[in-house]
C-alpha atoms as a PDB file:
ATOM      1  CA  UNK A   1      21.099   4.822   0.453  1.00  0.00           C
ATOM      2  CA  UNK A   2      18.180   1.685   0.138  1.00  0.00           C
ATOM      3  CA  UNK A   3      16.225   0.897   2.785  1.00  0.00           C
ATOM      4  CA  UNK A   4      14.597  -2.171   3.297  1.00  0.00           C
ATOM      5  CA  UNK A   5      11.592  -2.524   5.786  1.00  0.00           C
ATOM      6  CA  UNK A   6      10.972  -6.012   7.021  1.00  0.00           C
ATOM      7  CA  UNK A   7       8.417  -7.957   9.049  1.00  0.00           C
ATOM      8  CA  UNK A   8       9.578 -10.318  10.884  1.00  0.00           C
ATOM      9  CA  UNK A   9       8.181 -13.709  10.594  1.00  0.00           C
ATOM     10  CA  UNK A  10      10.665 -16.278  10.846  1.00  0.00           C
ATOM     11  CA  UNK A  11      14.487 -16.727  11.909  1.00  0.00           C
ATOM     12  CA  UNK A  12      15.610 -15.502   8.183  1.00  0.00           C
ATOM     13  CA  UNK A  13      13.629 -12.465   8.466  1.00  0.00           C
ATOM     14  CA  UNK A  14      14.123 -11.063  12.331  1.00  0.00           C
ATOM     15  CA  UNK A  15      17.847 -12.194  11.174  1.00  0.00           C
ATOM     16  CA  UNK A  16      17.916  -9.536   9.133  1.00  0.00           C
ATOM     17  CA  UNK A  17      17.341  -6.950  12.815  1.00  0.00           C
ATOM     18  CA  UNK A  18      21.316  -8.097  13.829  1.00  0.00           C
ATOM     19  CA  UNK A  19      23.022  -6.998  10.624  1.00  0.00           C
ATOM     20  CA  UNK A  20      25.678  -4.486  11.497  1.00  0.00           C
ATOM     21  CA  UNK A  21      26.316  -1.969   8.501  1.00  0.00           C
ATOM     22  CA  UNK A  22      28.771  -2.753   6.590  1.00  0.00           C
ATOM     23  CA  UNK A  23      28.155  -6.291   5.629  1.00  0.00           C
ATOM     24  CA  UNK A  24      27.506  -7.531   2.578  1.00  0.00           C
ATOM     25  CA  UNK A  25      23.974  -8.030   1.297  1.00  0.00           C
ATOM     26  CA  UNK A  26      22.612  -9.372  -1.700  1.00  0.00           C
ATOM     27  CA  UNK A  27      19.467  -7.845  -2.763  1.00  0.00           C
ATOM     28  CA  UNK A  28      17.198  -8.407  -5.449  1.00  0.00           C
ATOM     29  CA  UNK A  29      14.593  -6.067  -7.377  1.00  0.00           C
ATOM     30  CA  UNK A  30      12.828  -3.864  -7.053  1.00  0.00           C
ATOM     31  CA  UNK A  31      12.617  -4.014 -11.116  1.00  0.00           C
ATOM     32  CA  UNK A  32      10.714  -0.804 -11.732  1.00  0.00           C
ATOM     33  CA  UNK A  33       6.993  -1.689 -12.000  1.00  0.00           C
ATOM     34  CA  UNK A  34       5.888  -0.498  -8.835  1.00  0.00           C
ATOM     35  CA  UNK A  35       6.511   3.625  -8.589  1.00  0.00           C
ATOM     36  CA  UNK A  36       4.458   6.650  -9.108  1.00  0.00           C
ATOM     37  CA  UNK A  37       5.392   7.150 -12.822  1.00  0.00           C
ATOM     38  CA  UNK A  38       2.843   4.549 -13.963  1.00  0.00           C
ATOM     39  CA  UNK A  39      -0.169   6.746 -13.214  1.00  0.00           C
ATOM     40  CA  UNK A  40      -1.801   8.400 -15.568  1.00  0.00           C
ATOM     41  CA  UNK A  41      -3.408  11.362 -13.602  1.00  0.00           C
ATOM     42  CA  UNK A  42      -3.428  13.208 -10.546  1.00  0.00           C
ATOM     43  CA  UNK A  43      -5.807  11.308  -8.460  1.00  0.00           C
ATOM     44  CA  UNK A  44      -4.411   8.113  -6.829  1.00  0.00           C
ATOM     45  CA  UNK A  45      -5.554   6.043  -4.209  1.00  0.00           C
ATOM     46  CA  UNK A  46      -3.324   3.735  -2.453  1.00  0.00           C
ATOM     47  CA  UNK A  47      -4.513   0.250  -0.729  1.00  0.00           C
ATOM     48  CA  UNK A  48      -1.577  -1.296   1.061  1.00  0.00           C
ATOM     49  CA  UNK A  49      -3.141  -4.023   3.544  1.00  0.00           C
ATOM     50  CA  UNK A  50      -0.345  -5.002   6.547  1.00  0.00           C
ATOM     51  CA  UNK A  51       3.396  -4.951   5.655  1.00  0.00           C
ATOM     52  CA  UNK A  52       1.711  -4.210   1.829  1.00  0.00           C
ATOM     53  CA  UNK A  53       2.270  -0.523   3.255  1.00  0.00           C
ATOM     54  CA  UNK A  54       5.842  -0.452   2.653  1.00  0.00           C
ATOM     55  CA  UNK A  55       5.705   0.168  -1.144  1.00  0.00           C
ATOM     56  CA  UNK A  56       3.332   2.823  -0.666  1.00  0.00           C
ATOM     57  CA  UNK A  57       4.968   4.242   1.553  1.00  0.00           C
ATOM     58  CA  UNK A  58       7.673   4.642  -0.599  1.00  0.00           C
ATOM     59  CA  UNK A  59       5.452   5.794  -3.587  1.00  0.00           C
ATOM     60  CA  UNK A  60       3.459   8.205  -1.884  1.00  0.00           C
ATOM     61  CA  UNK A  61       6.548  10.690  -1.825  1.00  0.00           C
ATOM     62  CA  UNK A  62       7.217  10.297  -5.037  1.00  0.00           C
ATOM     63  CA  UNK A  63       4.247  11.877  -6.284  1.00  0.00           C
ATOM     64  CA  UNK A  64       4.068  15.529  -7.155  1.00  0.00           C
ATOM     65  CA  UNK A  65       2.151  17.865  -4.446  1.00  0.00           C
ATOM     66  CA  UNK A  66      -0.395  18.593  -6.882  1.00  0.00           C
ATOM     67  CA  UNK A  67      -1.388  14.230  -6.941  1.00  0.00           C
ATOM     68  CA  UNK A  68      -4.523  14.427  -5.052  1.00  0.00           C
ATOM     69  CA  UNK A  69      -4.018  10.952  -3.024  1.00  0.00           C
ATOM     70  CA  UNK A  70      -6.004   8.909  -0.838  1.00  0.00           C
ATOM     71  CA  UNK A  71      -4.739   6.398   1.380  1.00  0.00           C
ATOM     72  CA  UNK A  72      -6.161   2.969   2.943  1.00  0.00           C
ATOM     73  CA  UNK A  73      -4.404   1.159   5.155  1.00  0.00           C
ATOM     74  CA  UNK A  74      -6.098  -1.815   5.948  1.00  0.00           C
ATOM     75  CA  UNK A  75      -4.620  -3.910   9.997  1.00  0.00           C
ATOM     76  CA  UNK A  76      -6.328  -6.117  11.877  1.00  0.00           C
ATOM     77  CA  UNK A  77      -4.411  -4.447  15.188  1.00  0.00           C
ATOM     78  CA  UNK A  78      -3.187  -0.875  16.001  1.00  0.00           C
ATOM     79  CA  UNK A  79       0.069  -2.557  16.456  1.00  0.00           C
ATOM     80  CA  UNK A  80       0.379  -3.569  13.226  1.00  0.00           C
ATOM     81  CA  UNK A  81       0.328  -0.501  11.796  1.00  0.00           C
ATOM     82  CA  UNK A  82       4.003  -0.020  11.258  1.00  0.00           C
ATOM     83  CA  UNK A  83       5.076   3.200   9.435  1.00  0.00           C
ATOM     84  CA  UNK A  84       2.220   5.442  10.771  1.00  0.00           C
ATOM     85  CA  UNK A  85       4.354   8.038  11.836  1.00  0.00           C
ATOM     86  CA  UNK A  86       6.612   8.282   8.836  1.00  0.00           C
ATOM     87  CA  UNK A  87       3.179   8.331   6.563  1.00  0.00           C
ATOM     88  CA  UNK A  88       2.089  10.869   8.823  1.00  0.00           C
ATOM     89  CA  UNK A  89       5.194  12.686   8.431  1.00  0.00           C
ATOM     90  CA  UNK A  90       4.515  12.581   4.542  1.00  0.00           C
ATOM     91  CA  UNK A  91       1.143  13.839   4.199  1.00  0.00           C
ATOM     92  CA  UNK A  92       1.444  16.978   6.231  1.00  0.00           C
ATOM     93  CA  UNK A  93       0.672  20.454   3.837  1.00  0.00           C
ATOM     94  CA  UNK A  94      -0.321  17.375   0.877  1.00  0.00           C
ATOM     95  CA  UNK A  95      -3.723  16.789  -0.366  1.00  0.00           C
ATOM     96  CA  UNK A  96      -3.370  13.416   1.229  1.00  0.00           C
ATOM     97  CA  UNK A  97      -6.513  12.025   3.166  1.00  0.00           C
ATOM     98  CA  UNK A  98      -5.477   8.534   4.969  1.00  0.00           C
ATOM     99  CA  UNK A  99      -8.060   5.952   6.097  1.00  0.00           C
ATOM    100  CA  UNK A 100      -6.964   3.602   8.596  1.00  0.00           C
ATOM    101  CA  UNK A 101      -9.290   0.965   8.802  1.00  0.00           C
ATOM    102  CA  UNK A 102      -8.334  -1.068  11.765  1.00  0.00           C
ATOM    103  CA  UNK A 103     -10.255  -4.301  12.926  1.00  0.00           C
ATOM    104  CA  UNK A 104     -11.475  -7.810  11.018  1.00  0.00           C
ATOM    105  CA  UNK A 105     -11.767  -7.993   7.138  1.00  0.00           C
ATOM    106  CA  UNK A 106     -16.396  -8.597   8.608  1.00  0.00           C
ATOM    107  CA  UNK A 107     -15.918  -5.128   9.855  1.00  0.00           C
ATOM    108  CA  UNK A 108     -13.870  -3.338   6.445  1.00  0.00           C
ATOM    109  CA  UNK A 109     -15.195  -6.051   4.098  1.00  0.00           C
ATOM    110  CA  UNK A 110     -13.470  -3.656   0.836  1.00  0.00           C
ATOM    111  CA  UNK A 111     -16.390  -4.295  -1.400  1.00  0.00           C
ATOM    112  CA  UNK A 112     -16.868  -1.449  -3.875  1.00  0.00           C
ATOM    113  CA  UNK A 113     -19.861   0.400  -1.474  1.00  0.00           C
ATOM    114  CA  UNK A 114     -17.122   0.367   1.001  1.00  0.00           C
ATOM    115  CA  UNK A 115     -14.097   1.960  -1.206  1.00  0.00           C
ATOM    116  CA  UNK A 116     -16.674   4.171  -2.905  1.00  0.00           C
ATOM    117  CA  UNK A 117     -17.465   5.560   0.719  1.00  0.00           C
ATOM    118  CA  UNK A 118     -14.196   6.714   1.411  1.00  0.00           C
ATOM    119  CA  UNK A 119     -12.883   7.552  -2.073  1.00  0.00           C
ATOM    120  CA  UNK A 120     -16.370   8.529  -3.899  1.00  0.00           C
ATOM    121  CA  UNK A 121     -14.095   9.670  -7.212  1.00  0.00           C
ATOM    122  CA  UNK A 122     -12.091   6.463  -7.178  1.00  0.00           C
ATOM    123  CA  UNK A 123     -13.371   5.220 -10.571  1.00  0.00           C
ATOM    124  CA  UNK A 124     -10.964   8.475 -11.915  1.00  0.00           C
ATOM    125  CA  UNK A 125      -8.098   7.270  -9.902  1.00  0.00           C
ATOM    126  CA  UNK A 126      -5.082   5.431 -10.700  1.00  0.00           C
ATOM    127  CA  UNK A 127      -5.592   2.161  -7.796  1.00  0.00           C
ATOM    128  CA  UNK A 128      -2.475   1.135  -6.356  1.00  0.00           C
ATOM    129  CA  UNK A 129      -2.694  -2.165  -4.126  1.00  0.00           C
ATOM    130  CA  UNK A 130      -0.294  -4.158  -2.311  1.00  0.00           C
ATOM    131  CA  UNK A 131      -1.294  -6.655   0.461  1.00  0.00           C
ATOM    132  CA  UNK A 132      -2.330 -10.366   0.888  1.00  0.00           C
ATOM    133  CA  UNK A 133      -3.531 -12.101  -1.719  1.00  0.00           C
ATOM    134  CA  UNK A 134      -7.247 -12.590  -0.360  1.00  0.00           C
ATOM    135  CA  UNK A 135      -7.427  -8.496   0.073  1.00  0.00           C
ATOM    136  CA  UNK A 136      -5.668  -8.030  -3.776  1.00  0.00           C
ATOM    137  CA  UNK A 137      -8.732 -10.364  -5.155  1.00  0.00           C
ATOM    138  CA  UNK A 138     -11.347  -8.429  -3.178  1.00  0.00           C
ATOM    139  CA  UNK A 139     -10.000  -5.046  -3.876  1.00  0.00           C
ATOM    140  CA  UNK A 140      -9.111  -6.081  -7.696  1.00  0.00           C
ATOM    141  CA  UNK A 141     -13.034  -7.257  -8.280  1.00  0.00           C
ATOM    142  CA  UNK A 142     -13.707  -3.833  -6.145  1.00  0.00           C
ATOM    143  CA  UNK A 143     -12.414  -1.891  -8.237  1.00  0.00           C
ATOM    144  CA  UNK A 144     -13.249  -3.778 -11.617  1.00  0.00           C
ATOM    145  CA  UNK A 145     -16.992  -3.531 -10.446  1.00  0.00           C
ATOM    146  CA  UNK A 146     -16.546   0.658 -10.234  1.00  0.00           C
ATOM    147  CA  UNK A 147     -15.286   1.032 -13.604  1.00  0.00           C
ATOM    148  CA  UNK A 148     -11.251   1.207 -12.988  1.00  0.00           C
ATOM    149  CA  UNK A 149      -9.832  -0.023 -16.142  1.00  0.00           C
ATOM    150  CA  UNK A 150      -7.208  -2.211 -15.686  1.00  0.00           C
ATOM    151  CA  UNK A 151      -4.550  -0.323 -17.284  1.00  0.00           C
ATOM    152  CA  UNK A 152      -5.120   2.253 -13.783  1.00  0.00           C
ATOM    153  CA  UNK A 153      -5.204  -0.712 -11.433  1.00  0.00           C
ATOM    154  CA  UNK A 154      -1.310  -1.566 -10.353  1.00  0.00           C
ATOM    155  CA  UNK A 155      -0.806  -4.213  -8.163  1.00  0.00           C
ATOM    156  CA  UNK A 156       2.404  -5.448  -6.240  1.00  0.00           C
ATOM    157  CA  UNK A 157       1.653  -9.069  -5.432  1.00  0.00           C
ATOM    158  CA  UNK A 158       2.972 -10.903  -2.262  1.00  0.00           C
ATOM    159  CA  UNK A 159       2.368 -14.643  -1.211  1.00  0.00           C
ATOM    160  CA  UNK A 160       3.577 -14.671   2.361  1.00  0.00           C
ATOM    161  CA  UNK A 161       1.744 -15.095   5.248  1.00  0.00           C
ATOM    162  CA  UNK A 162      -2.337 -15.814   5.866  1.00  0.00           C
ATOM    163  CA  UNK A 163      -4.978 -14.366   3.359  1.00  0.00           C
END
């Protein structure tokens, strides 16, 4: 079965809503970059900032039980935090801590005091971001600045939307 998880901002996307199953879809990627299997320890933190959640979603239940795993998920609105439940749902009898940070990028500003507050060991993690590109460049100096090297820093890009 595939899933795909969608937000809707534009006629092409909320489109997608009105398929009926059955129809014929052309889908391209994912192309194997983006998964679990690229870390190379136990501790991972995952950064997903809006619909950047969706491919950690996926990837946090790929890990083993033994991953020790922190989660941010960084929304400007409670409403926007789509998936809560199913992430929720995921890190239940895990060692999983998840940080919703909810409000304006002045209030969760990302800069390395900030990530080193709620993930003091994150320099020994394997980083894992997806969001807009103005949080990637934040988190990516971020993390830099603490000492991840960059072959522990994985990063799903996406261009859509505002910064």
């Amino acid at each position: 079965m595939m899933r795909i998880t969608v937000k809707s901002l534009g006629d092409h996307s909320a489109a997608l809503a009105h398929l009926k199953p059955g129809v014929r879809v052309i889908a391209e990627g994912p192309y194997g970059v983006f998964k679990a299997d690229r870390a190379f320890g136990k501790k991972i933190a995952l950064i997903g900032g809006g619909v950047g959640i969706t491919p950690l979603r996926a990837i946090l239940q790929e890990f083993e039980n033994d991953a020790e795993i922190d989660l941010i998920y960084r929304v400007l609105t409670t409403e926007e935090l789509v998936l809560k439940s199913e992430i929720e749902a995921l890190v239940k009898g895990r060692n999983i801590r998840v940080h919703y940070l909810v409000g304006p990028p002045s209030e969760f500003p990302m800069a390395s005091t900030d990530l080193l507050k709620l993930i003091p060991h994150l320099a020994e993690c394997d980083v894992f971001l997806c969001g807009p590109p103005g949080l990637a460049r934040i988190v990516r100096h971020s993390v830099e600045s603490i000492g991840v090297p960059s072959s522990k820093f994985h990063h799903e890009a996406f261009a859509f939307g505002s910064d």
